[in-house]
Protein backbone atom coordinates (compact mmCIF):
# COMPACT_ATOMS: atom_id res chain seq x y z
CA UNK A 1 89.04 65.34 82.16
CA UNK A 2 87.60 67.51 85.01
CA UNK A 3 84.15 68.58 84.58
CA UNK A 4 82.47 70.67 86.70
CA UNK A 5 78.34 70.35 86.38
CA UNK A 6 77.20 73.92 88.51
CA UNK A 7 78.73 76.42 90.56
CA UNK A 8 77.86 74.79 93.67
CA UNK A 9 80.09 72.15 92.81
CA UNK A 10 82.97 74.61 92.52
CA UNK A 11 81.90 76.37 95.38
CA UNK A 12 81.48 73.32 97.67
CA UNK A 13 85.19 71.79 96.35
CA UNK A 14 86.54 75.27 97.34
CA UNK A 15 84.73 74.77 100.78
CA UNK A 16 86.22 71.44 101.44
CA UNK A 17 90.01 72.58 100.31
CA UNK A 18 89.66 75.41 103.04
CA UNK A 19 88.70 73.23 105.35
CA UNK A 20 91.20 70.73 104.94
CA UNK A 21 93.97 73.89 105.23
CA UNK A 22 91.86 74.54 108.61
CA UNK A 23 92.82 70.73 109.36
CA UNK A 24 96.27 70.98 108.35
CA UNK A 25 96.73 73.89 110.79
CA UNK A 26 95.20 71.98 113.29
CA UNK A 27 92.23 75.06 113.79
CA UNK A 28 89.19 73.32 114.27
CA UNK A 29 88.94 75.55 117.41
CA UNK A 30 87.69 78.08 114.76
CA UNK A 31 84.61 76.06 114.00
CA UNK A 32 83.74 75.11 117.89
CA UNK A 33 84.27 78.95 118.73
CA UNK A 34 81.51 79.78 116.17
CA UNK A 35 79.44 76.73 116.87
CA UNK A 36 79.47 78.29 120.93
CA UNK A 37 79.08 81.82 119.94
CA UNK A 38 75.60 80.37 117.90
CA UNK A 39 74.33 78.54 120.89
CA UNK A 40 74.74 81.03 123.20
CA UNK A 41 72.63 83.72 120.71
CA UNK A 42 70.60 80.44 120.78
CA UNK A 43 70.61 80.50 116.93
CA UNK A 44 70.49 77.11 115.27
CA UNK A 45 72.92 78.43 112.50
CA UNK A 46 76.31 79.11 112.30
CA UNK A 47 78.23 81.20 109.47
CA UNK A 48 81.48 79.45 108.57
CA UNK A 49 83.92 80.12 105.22
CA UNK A 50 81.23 82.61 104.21
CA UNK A 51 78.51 80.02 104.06
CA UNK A 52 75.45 79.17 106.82
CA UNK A 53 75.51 75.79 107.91
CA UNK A 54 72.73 74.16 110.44
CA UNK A 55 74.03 73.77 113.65
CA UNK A 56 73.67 69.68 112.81
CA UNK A 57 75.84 70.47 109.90
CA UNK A 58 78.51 72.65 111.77
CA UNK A 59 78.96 70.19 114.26
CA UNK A 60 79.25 67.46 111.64
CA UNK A 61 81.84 69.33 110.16
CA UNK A 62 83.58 69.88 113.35
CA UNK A 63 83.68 66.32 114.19
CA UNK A 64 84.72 65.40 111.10
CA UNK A 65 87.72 68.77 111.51
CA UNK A 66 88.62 67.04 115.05
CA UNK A 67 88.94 63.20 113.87
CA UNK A 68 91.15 64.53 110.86
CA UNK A 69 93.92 66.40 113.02
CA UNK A 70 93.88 63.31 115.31
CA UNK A 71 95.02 61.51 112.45
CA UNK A 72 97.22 64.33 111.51
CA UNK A 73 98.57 64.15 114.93
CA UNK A 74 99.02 60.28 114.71
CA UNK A 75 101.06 60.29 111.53
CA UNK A 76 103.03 62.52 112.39
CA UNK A 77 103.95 60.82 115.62
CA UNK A 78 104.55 57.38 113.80
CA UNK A 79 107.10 59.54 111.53
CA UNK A 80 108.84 60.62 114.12
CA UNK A 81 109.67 57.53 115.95
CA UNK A 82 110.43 55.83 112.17
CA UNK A 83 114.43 55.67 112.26
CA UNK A 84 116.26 57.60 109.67
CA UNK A 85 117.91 55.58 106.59
């Protein structure tokens, strides 16, 4: 049984599911274009998925975006070199 206790909650699962299809696409350029654009407005926000995020928390999130398609990019390497059955 799923329960969900506030909006937030959905909100913030809704947040994490479009970033992972960011990841998937391998677009965390996305996120580092906005987190630029905000530094050079030298604004210490950035607006990303319809939400404002500190620039500590964008760049959190981007790190965390980056580290994920690495993996991405690992496994799918590994798969490739796996022989067929």
């Amino acid at each position: 049984m799923v329960t969900i206790h506030s909006q937030q909650t959905l909100t913030l699962m809704g947040k994490m599911g479009q970033i992972a299809q960011l990841i998937q696409d391998g677009r965390s350029d996305t996120l580092d274009t906005l987190i630029k654009a905000s530094e050079r407005q030298n604004r210490d926000e950035v607006y990303f998925l319809g939400k404002t995020y500190s620039m500590g928390d964008a760049k959190q999130i981007l790190m965390f975006m980056q580290k994920e398609e690495q993996e991405n990019e690992k496994r799918t390497i590994y798969r490739l070199k796996q022989p067929s059955k």
